[in-house]
PDB file of N, CA and C in Angstrom:
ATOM      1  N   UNK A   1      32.218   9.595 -34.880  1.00  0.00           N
ATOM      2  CA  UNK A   1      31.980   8.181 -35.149  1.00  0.00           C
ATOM      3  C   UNK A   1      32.531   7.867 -36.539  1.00  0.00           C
ATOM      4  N   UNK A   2      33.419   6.531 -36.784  1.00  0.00           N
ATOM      5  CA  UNK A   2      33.743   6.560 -37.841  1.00  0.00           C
ATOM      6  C   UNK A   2      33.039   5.665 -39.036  1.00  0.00           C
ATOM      7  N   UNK A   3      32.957   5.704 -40.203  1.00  0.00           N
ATOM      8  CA  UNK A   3      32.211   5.008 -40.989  1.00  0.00           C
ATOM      9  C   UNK A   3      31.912   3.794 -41.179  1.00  0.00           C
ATOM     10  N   UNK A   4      32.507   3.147 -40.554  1.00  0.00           N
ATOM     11  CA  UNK A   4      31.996   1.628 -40.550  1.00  0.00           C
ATOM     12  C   UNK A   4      30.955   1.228 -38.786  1.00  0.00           C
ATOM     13  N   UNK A   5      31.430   2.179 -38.109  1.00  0.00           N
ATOM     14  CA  UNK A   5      30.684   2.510 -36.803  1.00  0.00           C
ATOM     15  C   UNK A   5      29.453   2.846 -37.339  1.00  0.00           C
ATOM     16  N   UNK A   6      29.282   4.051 -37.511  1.00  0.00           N
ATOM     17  CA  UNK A   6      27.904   4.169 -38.102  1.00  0.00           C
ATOM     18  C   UNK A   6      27.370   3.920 -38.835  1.00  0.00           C
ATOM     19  N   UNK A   7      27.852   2.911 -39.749  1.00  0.00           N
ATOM     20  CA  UNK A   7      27.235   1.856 -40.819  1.00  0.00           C
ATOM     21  C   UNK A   7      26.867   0.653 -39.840  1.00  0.00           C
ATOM     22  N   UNK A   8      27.600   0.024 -38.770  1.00  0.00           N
ATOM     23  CA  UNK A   8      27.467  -0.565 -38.076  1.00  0.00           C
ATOM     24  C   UNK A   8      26.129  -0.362 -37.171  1.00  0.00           C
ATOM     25  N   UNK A   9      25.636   1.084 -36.997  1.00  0.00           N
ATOM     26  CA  UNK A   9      24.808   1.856 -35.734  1.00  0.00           C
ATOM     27  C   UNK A   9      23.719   1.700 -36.533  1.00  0.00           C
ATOM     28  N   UNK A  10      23.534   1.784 -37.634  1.00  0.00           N
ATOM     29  CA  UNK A  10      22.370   1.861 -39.329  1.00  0.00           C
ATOM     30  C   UNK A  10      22.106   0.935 -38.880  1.00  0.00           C
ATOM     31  N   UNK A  11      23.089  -0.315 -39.402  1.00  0.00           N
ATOM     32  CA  UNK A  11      22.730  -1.565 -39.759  1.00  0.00           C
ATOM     33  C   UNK A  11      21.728  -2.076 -38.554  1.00  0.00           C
ATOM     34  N   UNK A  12      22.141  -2.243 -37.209  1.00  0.00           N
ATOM     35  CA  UNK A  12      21.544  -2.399 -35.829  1.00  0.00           C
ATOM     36  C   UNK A  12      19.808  -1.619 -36.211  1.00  0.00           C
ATOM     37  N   UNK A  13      20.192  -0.640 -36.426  1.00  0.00           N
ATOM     38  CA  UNK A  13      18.773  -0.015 -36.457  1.00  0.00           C
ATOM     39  C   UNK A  13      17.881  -0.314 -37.507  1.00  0.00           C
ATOM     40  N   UNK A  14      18.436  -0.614 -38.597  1.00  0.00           N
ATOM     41  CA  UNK A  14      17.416  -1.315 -39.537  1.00  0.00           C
ATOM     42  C   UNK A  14      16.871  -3.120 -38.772  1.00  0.00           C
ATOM     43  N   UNK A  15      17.800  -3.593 -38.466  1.00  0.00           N
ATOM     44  CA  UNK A  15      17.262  -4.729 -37.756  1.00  0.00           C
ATOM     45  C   UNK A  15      16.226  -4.540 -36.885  1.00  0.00           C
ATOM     46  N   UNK A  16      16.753  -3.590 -36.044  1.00  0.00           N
ATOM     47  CA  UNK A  16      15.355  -3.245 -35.036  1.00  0.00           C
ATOM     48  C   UNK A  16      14.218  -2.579 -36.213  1.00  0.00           C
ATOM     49  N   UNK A  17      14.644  -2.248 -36.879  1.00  0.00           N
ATOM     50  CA  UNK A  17      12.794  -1.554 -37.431  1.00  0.00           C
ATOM     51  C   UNK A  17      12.110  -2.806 -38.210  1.00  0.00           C
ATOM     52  N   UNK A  18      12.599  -3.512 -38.556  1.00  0.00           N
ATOM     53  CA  UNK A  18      12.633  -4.590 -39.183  1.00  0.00           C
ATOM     54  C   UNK A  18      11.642  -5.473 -38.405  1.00  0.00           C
ATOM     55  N   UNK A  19      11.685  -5.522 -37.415  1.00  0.00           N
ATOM     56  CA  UNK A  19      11.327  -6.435 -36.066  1.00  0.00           C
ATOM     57  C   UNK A  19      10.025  -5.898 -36.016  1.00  0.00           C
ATOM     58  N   UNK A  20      10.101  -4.570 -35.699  1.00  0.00           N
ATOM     59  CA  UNK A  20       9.173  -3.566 -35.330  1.00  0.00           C
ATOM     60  C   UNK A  20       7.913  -3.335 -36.270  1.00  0.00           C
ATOM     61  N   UNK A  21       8.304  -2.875 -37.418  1.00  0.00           N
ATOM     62  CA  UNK A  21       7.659  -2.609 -38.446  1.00  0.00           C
ATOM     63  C   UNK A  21       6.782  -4.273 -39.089  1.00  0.00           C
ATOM     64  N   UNK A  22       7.478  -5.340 -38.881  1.00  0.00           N
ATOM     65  CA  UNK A  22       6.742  -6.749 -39.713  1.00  0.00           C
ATOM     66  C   UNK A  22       6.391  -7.415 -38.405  1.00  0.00           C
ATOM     67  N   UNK A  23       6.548  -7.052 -37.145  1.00  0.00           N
ATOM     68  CA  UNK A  23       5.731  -7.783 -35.951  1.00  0.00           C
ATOM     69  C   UNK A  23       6.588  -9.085 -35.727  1.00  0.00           C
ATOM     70  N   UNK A  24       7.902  -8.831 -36.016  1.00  0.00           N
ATOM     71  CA  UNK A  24       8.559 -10.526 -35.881  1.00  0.00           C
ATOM     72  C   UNK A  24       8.757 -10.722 -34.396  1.00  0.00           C
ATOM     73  N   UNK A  25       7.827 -10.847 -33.599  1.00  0.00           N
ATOM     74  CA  UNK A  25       7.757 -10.728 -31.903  1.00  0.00           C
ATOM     75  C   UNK A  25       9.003 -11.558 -31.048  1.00  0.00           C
ATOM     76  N   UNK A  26       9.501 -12.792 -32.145  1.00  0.00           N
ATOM     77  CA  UNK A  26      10.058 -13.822 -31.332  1.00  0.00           C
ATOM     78  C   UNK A  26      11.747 -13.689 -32.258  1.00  0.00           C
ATOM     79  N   UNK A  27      11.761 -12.607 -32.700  1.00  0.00           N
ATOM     80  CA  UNK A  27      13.159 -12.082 -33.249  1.00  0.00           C
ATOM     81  C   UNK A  27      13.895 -11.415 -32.416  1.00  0.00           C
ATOM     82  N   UNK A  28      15.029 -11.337 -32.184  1.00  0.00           N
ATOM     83  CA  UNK A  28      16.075 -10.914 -31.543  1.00  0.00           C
ATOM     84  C   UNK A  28      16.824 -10.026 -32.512  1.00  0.00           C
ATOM     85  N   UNK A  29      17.441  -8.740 -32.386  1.00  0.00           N
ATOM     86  CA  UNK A  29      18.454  -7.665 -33.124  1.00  0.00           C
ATOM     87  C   UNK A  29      19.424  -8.747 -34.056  1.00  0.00           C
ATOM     88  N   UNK A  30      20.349  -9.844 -32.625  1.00  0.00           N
ATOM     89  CA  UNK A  30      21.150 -10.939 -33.214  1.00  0.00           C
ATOM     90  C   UNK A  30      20.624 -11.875 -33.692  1.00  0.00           C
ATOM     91  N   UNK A  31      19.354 -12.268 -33.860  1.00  0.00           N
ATOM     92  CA  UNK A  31      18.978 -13.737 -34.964  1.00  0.00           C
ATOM     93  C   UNK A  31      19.386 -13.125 -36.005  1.00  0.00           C
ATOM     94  N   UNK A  32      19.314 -11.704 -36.782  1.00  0.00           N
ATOM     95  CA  UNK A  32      19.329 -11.204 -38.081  1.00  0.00           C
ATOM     96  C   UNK A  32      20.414 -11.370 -38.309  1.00  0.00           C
ATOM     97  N   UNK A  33      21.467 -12.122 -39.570  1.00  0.00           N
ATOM     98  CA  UNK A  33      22.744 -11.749 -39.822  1.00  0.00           C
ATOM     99  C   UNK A  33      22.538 -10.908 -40.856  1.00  0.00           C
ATOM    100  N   UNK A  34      23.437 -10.043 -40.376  1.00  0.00           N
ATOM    101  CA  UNK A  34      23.635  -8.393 -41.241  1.00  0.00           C
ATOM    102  C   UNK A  34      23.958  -9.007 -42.928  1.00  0.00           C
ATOM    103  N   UNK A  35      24.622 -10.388 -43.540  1.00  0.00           N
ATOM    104  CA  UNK A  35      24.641 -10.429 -45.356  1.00  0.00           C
ATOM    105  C   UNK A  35      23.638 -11.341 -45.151  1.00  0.00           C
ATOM    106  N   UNK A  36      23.090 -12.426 -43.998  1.00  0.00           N
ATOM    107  CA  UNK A  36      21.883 -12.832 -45.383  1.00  0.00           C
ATOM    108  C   UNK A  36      20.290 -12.290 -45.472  1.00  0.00           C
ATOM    109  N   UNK A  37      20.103 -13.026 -46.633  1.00  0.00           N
ATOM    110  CA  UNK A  37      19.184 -12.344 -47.645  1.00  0.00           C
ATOM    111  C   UNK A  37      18.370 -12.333 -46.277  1.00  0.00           C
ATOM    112  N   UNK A  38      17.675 -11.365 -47.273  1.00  0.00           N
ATOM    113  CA  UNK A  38      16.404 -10.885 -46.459  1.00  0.00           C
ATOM    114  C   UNK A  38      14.853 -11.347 -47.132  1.00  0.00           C
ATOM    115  N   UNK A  39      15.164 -11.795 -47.867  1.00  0.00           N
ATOM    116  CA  UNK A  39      13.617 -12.238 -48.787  1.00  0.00           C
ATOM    117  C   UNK A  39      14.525 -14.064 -48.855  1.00  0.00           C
ATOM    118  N   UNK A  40      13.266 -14.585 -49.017  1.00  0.00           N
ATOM    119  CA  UNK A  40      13.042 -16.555 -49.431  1.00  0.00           C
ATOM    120  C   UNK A  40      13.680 -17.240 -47.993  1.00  0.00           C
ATOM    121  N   UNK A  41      15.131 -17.822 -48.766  1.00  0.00           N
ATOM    122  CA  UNK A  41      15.915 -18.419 -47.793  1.00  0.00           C
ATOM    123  C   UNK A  41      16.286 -18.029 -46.988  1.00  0.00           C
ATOM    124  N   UNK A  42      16.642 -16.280 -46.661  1.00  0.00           N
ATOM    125  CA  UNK A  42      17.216 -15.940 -45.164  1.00  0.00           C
ATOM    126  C   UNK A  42      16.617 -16.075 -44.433  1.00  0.00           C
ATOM    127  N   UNK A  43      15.942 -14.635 -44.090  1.00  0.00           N
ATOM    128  CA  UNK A  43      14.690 -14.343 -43.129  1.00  0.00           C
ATOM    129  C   UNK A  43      13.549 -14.421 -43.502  1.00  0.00           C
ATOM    130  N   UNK A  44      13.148 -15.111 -45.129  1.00  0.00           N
ATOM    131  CA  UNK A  44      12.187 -15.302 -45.760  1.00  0.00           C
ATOM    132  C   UNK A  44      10.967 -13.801 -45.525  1.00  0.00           C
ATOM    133  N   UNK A  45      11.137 -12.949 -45.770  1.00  0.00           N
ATOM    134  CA  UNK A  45      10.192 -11.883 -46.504  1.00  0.00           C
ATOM    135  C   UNK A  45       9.598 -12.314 -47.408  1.00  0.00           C
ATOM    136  N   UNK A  46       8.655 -11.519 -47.660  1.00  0.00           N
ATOM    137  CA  UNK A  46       7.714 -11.852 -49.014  1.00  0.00           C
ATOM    138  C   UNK A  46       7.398 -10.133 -49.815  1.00  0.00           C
ATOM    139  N   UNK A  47       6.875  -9.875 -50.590  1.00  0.00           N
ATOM    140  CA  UNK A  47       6.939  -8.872 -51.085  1.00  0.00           C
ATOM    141  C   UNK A  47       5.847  -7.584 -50.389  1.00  0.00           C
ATOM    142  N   UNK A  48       5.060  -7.985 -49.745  1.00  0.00           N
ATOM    143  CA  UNK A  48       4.118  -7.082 -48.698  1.00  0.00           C
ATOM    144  C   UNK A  48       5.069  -6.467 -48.122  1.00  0.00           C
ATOM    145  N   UNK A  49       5.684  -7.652 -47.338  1.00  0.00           N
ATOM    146  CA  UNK A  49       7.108  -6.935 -45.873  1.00  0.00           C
ATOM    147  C   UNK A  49       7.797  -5.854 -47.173  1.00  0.00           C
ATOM    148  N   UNK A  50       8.577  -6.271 -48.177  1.00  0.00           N
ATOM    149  CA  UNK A  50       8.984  -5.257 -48.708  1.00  0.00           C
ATOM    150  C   UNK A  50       8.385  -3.982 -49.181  1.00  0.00           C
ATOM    151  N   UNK A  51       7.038  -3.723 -48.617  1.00  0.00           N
ATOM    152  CA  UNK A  51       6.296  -2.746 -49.427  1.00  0.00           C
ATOM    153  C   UNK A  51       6.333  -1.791 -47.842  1.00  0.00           C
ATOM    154  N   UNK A  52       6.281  -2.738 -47.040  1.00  0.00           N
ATOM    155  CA  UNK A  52       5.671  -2.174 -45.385  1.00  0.00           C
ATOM    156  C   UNK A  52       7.299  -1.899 -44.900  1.00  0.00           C
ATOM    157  N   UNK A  53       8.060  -2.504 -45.328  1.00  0.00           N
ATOM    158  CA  UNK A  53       9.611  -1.762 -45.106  1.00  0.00           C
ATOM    159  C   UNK A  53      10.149  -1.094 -46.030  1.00  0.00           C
ATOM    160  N   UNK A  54       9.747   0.064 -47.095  1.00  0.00           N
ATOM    161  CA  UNK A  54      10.092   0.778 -47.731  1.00  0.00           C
ATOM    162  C   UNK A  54       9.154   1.923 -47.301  1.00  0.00           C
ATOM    163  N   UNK A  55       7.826   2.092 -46.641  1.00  0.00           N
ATOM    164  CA  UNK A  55       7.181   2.753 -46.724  1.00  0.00           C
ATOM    165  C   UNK A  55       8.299   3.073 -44.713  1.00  0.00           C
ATOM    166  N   UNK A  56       8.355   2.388 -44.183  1.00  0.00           N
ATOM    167  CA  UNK A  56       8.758   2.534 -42.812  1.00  0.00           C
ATOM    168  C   UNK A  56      10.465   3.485 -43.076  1.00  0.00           C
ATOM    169  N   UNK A  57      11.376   2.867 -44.189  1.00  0.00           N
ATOM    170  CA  UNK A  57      12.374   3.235 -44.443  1.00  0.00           C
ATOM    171  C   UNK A  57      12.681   5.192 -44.677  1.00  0.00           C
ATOM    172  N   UNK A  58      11.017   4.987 -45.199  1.00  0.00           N
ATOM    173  CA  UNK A  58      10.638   6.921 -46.140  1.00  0.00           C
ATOM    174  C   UNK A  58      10.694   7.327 -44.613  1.00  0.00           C
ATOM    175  N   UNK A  59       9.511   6.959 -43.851  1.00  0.00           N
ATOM    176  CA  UNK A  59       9.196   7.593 -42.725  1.00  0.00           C
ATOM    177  C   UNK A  59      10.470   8.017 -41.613  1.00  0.00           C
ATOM    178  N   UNK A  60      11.770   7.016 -41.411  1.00  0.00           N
ATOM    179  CA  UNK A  60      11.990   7.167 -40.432  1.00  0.00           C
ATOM    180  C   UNK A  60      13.420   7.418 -40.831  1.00  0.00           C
ATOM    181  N   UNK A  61      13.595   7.320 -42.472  1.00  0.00           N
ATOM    182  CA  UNK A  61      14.617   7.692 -42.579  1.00  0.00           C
ATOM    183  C   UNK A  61      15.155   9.083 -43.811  1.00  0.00           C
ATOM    184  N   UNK A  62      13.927   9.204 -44.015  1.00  0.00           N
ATOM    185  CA  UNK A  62      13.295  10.118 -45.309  1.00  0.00           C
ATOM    186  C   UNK A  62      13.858   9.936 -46.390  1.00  0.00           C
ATOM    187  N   UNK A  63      14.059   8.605 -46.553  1.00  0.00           N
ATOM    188  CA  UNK A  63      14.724   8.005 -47.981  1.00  0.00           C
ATOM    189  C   UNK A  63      13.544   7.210 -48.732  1.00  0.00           C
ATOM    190  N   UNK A  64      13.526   7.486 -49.918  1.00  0.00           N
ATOM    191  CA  UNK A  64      12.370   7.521 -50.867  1.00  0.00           C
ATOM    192  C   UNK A  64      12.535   6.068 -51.619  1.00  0.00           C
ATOM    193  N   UNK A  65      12.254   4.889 -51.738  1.00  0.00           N
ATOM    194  CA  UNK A  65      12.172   4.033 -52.820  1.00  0.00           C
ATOM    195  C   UNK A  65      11.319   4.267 -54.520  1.00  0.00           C
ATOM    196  N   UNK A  66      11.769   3.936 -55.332  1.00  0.00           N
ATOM    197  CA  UNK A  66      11.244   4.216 -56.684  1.00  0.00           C
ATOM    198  C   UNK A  66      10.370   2.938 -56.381  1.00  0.00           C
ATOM    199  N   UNK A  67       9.099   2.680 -56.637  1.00  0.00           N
ATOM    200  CA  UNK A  67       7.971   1.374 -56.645  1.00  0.00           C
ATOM    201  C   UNK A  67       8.303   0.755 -57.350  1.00  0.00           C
ATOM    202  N   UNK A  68       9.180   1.066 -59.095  1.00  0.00           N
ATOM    203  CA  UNK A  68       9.604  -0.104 -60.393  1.00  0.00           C
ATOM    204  C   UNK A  68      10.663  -0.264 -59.844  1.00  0.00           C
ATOM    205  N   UNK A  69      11.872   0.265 -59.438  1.00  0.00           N
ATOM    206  CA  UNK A  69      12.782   0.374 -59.645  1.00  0.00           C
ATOM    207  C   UNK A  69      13.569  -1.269 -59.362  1.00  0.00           C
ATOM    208  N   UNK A  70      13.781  -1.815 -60.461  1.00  0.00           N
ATOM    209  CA  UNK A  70      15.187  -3.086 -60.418  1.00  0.00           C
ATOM    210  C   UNK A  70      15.995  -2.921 -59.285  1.00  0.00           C
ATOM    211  N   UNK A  71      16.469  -1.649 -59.076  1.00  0.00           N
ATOM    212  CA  UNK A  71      17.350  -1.510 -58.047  1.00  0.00           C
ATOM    213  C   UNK A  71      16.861  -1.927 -56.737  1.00  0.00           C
ATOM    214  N   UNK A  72      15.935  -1.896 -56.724  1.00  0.00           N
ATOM    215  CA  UNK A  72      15.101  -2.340 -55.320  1.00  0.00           C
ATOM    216  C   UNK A  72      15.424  -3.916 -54.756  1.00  0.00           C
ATOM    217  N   UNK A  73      15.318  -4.664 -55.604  1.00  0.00           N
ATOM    218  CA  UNK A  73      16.383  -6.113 -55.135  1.00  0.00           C
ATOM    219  C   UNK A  73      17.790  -6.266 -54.560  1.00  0.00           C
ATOM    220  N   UNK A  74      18.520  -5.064 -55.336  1.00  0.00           N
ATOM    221  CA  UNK A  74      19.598  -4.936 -55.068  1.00  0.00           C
ATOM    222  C   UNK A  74      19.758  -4.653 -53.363  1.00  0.00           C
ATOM    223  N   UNK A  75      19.033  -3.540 -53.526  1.00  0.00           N
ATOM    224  CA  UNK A  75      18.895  -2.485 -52.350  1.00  0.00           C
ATOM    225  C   UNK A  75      18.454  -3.578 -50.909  1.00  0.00           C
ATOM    226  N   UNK A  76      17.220  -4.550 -51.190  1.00  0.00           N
ATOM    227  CA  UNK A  76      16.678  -5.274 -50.185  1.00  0.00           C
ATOM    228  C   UNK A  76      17.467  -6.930 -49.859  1.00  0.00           C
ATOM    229  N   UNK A  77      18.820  -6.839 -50.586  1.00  0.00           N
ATOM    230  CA  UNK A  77      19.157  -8.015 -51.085  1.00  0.00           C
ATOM    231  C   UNK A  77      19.631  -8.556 -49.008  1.00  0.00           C
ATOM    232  N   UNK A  78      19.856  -7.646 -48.407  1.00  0.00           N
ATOM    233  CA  UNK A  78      20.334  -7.703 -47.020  1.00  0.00           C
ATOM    234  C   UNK A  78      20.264  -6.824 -46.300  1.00  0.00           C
ATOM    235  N   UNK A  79      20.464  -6.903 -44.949  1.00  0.00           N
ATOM    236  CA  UNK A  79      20.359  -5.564 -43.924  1.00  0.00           C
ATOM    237  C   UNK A  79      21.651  -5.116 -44.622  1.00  0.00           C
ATOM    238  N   UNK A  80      22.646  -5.703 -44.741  1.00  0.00           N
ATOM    239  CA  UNK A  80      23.782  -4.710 -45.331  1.00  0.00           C
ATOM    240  C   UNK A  80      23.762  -3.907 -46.236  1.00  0.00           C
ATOM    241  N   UNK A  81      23.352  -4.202 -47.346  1.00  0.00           N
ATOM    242  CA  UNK A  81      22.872  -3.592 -48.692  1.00  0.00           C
ATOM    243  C   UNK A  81      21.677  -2.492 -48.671  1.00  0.00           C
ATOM    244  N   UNK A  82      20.882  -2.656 -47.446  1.00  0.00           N
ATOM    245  CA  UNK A  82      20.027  -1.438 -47.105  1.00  0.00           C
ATOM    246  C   UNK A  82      20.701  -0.561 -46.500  1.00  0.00           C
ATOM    247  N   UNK A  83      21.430  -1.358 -45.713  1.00  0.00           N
ATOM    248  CA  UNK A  83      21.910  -0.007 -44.788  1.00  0.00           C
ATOM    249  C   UNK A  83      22.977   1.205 -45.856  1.00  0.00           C
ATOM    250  N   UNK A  84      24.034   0.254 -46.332  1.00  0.00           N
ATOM    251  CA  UNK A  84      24.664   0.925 -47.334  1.00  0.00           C
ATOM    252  C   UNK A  84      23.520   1.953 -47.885  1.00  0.00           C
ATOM    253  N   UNK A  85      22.559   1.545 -48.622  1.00  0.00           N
ATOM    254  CA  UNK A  85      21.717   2.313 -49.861  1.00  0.00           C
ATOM    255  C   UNK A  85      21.008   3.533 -49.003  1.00  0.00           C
ATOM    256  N   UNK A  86      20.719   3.618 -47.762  1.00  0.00           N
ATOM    257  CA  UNK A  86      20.257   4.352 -46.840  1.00  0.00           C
ATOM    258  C   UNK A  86      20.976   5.562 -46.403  1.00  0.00           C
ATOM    259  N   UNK A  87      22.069   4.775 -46.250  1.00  0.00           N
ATOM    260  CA  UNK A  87      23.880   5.718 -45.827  1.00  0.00           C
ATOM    261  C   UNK A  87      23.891   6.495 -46.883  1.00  0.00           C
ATOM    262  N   UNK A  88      24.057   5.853 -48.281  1.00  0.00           N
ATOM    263  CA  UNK A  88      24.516   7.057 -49.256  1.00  0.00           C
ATOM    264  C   UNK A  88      23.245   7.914 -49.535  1.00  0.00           C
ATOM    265  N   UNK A  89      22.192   7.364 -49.353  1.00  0.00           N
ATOM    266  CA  UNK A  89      20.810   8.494 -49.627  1.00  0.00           C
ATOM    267  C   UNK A  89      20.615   9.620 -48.943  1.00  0.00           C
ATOM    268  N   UNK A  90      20.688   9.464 -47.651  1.00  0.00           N
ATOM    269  CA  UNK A  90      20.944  10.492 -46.345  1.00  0.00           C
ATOM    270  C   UNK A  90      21.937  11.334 -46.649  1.00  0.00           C
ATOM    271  N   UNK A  91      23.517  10.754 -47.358  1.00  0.00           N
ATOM    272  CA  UNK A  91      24.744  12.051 -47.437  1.00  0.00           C
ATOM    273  C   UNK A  91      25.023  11.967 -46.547  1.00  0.00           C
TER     274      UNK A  91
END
């Protein structure tokens, strides 16, 4: 599989845990667009969902979030930007 495939296969699967993990019952894989935000104006998150999708992220993907870490906006800024930060954590 080549790297934008399985960045592509990530990305899909963070959407689905996404769904899964915050109970969004009446969400579809495709309502999510893979750049927008994921917190306020996109899909409007709030900072709980980000606590309950970092703790889901450890579990299922054994990638660790720092709790201070600045980078963490970066990281949650989109399904894209997770998936990326996920991709390079895994190796």
């Amino acid at each position: 599989m080549s790297d934008s495939n399985a960045l592509s296969a990530l990305e899909t699967e963070i959407k689905q845990m996404i769904i899964e993990e915050l109970d969004l019952e009446d969400t579809e894989v495709d309502d999510i667009d893979t750049n927008d935000a994921l917190f306020v104006d996109g899909l409007g998150l709030d900072s709980i969902d980000a606590l309950e999708l970092g703790l889901a992220i450890n579990k299922r993907f054994g990638v660790k979030l720092e709790a201070n870490s600045e980078e963490n906006k970066e990281h949650f800024r989109s399904v894209a930007t997770l998936a990326k930060f996920v991709n390079e954590k895994r190796g």
